[in-house]
PDB file of N, CA and C in Angstrom:
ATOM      1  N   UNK A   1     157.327 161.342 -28.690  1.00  0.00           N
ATOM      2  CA  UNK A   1     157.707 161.322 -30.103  1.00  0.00           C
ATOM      3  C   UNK A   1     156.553 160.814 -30.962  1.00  0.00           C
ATOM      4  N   UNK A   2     156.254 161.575 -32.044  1.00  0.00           N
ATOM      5  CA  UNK A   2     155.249 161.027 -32.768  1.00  0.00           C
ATOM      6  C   UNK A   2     155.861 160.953 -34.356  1.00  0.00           C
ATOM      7  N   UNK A   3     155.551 160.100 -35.131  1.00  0.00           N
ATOM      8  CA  UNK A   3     155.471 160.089 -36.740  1.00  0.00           C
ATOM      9  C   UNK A   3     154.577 161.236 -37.286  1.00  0.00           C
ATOM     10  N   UNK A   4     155.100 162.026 -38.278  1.00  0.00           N
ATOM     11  CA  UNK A   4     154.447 162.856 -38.518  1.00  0.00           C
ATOM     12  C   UNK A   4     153.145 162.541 -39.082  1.00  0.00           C
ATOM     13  N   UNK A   5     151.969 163.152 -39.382  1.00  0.00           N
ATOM     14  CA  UNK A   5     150.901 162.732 -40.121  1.00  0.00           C
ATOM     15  C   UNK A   5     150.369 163.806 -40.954  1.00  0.00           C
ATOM     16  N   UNK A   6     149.921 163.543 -42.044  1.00  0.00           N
ATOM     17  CA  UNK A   6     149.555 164.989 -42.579  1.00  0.00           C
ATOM     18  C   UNK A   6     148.002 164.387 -43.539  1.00  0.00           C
ATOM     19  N   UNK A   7     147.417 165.189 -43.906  1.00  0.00           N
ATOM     20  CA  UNK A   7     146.118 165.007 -44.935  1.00  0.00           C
ATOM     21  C   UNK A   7     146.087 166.699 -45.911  1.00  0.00           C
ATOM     22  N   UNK A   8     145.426 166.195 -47.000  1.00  0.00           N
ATOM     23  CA  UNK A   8     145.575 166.842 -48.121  1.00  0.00           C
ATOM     24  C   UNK A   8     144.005 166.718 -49.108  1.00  0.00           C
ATOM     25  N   UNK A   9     143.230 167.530 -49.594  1.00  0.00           N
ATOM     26  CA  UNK A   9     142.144 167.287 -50.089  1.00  0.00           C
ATOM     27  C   UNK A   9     141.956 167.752 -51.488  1.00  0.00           C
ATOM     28  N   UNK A  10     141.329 166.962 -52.496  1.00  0.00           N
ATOM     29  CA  UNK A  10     141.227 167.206 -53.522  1.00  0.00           C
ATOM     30  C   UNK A  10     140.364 168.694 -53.979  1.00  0.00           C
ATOM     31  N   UNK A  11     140.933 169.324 -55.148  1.00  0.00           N
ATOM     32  CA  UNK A  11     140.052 170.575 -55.696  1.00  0.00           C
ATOM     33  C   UNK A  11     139.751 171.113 -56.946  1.00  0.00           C
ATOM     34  N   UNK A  12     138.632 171.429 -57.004  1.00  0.00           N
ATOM     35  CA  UNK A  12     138.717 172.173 -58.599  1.00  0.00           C
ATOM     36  C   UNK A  12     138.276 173.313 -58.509  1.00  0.00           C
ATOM     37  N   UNK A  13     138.883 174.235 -59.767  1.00  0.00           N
ATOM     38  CA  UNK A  13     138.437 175.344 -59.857  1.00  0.00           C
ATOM     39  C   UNK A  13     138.358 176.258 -61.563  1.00  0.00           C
ATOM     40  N   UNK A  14     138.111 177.330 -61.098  1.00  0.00           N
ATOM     41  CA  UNK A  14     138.070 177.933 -62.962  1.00  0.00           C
ATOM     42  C   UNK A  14     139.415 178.715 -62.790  1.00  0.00           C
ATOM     43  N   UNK A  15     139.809 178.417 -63.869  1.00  0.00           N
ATOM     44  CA  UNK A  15     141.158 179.073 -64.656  1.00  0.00           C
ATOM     45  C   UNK A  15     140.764 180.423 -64.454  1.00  0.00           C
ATOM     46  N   UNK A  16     142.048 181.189 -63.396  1.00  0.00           N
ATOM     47  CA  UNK A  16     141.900 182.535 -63.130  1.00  0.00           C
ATOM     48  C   UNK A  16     141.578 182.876 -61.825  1.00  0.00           C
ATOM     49  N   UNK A  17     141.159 181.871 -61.064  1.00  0.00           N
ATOM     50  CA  UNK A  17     140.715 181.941 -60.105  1.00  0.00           C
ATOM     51  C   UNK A  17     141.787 181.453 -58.878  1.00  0.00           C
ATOM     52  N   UNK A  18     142.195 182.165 -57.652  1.00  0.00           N
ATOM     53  CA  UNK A  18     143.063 181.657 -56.546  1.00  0.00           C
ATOM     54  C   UNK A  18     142.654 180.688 -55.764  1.00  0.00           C
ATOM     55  N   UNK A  19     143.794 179.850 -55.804  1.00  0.00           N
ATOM     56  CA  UNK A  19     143.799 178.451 -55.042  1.00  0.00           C
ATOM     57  C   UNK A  19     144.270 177.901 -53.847  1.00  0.00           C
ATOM     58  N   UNK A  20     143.468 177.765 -52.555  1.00  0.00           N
ATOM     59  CA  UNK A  20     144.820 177.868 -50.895  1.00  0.00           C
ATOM     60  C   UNK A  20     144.285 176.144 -51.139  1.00  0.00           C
ATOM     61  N   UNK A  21     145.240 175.567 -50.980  1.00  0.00           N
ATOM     62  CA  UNK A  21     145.347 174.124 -50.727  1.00  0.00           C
ATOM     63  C   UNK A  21     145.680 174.234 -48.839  1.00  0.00           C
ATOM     64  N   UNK A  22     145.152 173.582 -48.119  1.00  0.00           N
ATOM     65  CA  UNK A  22     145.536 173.450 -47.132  1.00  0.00           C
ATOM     66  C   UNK A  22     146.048 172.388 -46.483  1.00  0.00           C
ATOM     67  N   UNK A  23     147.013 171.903 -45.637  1.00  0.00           N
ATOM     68  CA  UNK A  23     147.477 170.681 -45.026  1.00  0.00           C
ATOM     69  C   UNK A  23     147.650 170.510 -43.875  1.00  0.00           C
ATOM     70  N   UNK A  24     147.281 169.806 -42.966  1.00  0.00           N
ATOM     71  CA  UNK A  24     146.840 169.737 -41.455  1.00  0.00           C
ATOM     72  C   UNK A  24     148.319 168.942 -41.373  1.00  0.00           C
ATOM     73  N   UNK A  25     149.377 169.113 -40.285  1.00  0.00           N
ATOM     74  CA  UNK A  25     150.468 168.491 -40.311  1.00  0.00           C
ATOM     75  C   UNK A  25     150.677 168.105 -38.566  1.00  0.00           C
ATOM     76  N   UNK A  26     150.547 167.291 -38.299  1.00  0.00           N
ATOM     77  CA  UNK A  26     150.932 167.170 -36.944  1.00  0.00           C
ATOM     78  C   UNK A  26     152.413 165.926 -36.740  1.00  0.00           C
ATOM     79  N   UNK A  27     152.947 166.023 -35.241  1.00  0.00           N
ATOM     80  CA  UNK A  27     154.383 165.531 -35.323  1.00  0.00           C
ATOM     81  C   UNK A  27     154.991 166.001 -33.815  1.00  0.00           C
ATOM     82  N   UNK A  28     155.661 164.720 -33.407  1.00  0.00           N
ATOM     83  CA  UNK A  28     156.823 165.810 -32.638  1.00  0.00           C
ATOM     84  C   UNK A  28     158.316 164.549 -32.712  1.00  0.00           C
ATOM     85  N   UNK A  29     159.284 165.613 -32.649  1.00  0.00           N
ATOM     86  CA  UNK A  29     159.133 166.449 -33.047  1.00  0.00           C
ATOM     87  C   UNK A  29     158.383 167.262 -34.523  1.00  0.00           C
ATOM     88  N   UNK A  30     158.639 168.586 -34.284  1.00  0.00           N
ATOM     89  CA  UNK A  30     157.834 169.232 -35.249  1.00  0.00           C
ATOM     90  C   UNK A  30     158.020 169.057 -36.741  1.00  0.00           C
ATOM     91  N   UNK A  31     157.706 168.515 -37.879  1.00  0.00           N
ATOM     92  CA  UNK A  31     157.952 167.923 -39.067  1.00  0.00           C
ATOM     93  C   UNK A  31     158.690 168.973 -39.843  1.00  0.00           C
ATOM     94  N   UNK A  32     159.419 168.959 -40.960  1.00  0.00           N
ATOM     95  CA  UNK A  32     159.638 169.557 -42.070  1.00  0.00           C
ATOM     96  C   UNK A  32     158.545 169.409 -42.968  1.00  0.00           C
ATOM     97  N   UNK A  33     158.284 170.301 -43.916  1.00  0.00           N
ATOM     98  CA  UNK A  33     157.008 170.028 -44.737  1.00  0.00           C
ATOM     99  C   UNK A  33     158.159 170.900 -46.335  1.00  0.00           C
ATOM    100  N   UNK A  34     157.675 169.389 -46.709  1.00  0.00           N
ATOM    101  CA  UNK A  34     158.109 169.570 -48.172  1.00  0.00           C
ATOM    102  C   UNK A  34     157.005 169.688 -49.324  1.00  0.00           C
ATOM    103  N   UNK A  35     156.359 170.201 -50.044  1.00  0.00           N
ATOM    104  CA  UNK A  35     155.263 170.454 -50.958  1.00  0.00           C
ATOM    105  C   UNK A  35     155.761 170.640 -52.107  1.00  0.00           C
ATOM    106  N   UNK A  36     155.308 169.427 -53.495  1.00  0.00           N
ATOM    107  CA  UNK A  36     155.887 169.055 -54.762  1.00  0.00           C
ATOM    108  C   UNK A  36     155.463 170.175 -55.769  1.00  0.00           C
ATOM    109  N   UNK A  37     155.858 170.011 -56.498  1.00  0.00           N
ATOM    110  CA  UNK A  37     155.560 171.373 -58.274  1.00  0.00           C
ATOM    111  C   UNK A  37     156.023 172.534 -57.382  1.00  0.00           C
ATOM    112  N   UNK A  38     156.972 172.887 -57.002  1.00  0.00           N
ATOM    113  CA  UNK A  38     158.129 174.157 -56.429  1.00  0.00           C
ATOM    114  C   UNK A  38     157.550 174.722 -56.106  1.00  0.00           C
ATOM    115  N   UNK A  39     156.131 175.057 -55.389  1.00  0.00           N
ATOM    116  CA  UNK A  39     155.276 175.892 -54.671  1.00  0.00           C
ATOM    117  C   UNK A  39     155.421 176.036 -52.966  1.00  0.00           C
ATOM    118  N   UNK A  40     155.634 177.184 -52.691  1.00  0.00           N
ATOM    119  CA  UNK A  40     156.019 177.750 -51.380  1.00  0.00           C
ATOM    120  C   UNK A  40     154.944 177.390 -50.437  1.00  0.00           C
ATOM    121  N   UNK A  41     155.102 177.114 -49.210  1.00  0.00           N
ATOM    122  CA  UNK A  41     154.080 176.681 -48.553  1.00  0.00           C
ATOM    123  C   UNK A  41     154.029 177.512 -47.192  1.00  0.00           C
ATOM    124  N   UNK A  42     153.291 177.851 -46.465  1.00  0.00           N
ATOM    125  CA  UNK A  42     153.329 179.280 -45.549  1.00  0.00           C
ATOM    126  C   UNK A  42     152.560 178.522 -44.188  1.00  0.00           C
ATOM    127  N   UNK A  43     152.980 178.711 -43.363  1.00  0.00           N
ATOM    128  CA  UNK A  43     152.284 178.147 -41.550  1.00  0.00           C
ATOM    129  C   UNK A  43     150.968 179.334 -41.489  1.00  0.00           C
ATOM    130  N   UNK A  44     150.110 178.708 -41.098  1.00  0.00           N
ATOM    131  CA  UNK A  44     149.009 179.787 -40.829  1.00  0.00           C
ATOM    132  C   UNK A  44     149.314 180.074 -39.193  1.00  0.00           C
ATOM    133  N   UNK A  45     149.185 181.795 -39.445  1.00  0.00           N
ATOM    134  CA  UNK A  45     149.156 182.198 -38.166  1.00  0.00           C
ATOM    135  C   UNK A  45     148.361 181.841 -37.110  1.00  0.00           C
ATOM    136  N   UNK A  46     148.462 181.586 -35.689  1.00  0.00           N
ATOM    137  CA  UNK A  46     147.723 181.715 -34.714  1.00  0.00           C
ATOM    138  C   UNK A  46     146.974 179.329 -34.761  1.00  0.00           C
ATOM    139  N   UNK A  47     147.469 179.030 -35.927  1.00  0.00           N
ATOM    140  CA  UNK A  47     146.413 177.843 -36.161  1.00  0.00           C
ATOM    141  C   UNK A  47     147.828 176.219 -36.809  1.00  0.00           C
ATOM    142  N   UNK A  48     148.262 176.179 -35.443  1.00  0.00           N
ATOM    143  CA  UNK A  48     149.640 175.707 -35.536  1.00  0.00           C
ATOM    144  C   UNK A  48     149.513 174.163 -36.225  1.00  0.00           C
ATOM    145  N   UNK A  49     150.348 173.677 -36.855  1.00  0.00           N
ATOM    146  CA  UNK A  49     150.162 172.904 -37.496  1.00  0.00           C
ATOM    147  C   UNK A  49     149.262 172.651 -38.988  1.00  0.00           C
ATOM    148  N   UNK A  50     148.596 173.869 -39.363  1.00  0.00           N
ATOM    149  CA  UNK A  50     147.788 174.186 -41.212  1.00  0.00           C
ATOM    150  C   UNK A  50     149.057 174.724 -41.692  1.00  0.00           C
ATOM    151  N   UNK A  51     149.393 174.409 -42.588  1.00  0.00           N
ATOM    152  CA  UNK A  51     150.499 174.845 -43.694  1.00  0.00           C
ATOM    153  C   UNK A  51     149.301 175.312 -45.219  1.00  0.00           C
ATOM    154  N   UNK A  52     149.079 176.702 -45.693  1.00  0.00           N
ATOM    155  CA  UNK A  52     148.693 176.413 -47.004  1.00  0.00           C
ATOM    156  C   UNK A  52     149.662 176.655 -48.295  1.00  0.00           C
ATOM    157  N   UNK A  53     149.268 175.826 -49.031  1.00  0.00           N
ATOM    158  CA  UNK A  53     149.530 176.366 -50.525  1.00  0.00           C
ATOM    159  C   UNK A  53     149.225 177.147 -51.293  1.00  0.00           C
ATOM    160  N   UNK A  54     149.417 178.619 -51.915  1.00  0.00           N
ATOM    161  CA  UNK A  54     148.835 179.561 -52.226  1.00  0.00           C
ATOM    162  C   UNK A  54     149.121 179.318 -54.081  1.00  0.00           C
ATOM    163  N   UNK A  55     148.125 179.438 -54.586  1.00  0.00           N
ATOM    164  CA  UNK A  55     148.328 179.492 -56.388  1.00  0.00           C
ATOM    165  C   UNK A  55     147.198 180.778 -56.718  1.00  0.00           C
ATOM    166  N   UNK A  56     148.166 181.652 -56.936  1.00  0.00           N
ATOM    167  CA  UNK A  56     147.567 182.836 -57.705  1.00  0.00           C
ATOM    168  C   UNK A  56     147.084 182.687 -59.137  1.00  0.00           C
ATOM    169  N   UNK A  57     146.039 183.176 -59.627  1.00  0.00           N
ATOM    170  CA  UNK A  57     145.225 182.836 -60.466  1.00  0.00           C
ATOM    171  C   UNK A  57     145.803 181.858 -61.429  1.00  0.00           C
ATOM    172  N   UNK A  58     145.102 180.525 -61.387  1.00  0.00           N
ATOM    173  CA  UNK A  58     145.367 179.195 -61.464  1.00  0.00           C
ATOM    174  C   UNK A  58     145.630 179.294 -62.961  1.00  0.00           C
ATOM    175  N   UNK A  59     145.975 178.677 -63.533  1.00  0.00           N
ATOM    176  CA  UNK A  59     146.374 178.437 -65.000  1.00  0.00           C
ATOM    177  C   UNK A  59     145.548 176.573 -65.557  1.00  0.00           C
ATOM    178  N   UNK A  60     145.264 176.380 -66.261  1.00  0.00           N
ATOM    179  CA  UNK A  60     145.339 175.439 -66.507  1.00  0.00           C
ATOM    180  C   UNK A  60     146.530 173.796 -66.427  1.00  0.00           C
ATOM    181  N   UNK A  61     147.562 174.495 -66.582  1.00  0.00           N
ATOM    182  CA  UNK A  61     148.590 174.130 -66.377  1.00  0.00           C
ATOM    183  C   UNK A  61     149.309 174.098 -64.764  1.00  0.00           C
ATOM    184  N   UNK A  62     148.253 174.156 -64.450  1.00  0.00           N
ATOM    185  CA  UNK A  62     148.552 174.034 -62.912  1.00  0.00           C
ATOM    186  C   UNK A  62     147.347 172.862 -62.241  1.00  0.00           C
ATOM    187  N   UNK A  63     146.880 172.528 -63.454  1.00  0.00           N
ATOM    188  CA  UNK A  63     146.314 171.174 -63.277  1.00  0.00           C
ATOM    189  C   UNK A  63     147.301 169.873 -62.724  1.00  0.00           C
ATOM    190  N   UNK A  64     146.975 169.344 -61.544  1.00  0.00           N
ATOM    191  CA  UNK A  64     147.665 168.086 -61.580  1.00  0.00           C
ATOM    192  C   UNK A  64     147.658 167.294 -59.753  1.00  0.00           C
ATOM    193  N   UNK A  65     148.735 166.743 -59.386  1.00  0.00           N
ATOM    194  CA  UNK A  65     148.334 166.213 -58.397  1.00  0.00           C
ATOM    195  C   UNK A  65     149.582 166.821 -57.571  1.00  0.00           C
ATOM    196  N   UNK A  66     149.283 167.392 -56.549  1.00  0.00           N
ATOM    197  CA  UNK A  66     150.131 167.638 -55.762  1.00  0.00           C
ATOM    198  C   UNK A  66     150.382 167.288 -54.524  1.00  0.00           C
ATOM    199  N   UNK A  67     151.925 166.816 -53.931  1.00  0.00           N
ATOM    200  CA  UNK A  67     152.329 166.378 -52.913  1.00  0.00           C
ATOM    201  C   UNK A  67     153.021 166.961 -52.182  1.00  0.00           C
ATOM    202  N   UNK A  68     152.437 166.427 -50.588  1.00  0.00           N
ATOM    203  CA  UNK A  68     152.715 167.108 -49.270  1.00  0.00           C
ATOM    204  C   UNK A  68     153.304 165.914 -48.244  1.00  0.00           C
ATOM    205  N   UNK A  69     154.846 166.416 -48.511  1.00  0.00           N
ATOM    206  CA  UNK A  69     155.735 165.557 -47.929  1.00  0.00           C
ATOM    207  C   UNK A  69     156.131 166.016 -46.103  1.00  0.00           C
ATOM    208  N   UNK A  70     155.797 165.364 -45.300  1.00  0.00           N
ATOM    209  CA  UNK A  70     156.318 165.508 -43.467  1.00  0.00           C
ATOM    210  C   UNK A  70     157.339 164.610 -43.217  1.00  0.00           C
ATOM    211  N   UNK A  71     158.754 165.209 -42.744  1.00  0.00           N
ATOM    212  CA  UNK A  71     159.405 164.765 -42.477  1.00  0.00           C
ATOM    213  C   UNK A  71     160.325 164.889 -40.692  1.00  0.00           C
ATOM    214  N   UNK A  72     160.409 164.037 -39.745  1.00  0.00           N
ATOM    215  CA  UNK A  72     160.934 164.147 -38.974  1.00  0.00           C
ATOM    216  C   UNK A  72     162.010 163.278 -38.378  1.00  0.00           C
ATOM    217  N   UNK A  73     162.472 163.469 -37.434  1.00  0.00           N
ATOM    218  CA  UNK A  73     163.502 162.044 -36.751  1.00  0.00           C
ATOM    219  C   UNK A  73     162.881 160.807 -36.452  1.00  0.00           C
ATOM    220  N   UNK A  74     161.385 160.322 -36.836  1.00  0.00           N
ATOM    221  CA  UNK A  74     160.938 159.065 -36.633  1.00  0.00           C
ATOM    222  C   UNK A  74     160.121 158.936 -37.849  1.00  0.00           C
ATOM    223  N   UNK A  75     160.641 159.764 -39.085  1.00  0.00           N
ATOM    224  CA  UNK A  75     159.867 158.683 -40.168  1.00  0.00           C
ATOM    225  C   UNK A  75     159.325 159.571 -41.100  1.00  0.00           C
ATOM    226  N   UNK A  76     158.571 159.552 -42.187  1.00  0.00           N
ATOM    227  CA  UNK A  76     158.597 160.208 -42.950  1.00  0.00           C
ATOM    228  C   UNK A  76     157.271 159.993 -43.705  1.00  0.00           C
ATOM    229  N   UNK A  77     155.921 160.677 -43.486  1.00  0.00           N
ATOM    230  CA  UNK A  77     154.326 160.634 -44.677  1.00  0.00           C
ATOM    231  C   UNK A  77     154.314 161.411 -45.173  1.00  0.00           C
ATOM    232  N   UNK A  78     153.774 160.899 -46.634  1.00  0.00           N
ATOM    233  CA  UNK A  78     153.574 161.990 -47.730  1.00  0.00           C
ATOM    234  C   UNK A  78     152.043 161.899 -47.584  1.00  0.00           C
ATOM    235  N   UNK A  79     151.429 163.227 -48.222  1.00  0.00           N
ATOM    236  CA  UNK A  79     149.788 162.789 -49.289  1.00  0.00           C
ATOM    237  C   UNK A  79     150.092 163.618 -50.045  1.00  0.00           C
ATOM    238  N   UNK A  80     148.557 163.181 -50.978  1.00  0.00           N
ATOM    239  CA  UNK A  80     148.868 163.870 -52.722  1.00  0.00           C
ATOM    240  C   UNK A  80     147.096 163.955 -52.505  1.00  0.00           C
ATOM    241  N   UNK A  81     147.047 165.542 -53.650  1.00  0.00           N
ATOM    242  CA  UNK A  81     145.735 165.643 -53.882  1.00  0.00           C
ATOM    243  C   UNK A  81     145.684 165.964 -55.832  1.00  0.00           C
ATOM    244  N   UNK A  82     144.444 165.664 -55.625  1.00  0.00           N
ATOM    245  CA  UNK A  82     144.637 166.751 -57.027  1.00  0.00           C
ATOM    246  C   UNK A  82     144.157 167.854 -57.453  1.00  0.00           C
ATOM    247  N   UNK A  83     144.865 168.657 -58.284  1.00  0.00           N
ATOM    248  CA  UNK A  83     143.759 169.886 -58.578  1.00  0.00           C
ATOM    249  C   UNK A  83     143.540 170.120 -60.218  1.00  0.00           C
ATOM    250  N   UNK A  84     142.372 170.249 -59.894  1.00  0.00           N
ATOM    251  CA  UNK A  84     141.806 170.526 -61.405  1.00  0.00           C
ATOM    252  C   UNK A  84     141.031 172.256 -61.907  1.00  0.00           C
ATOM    253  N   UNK A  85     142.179 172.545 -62.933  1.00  0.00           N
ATOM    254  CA  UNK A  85     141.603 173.785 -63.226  1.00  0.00           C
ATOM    255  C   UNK A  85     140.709 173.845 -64.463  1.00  0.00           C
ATOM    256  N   UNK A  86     139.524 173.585 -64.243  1.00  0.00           N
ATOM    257  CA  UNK A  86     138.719 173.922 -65.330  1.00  0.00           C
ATOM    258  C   UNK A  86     138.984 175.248 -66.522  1.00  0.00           C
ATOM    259  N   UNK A  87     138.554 175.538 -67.795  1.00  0.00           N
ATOM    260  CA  UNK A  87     138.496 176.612 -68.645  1.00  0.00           C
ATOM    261  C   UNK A  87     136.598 177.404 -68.208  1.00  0.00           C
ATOM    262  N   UNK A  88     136.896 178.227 -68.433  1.00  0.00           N
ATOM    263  CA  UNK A  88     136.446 179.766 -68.178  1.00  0.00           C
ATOM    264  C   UNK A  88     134.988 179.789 -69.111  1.00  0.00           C
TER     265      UNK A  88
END
């Protein structure tokens, strides 16, 4: 049994431009992964345990800090990164 663990890295980019946030999640059992501002989060194939975050051409308003919640039967880590969308 392990506590889940996860890491999360800060980013910037230009407004318009696509954004994969990635999160390394390890655990057993295997964690739930919760990811904050209602953005869908997808398992990368073949590379078990990367979850990314996909933001199609970034908005400004998609500036901010986002959190990556692991949850299992022994406990529960979050991290937070931030992202910064620069103007054009």
């Amino acid at each position: 049994p392990l506590l889940p663990q996860v890491s999360l890295s800060d980013q910037s980019v230009l407004e318009g431009q696509d954004v994969s946030m990635s999160v390394r999640v390890r655990g057993e059992p295997k964690p739930i992964i919760y990811c904050g501002r209602r953005h869908h989060v997808e398992e990368a194939e073949g590379a078990r345990g990367l979850f990314t975050l996909h933001i199609l051409a970034a908005e400004r308003t998609d500036t901010g800090f986002y959190t990556c919640k692991a949850v299992n039967e022994y406990g529960t880590k979050q991290c937070e990164a931030k992202l910064e969308v620069r103007g054009k």
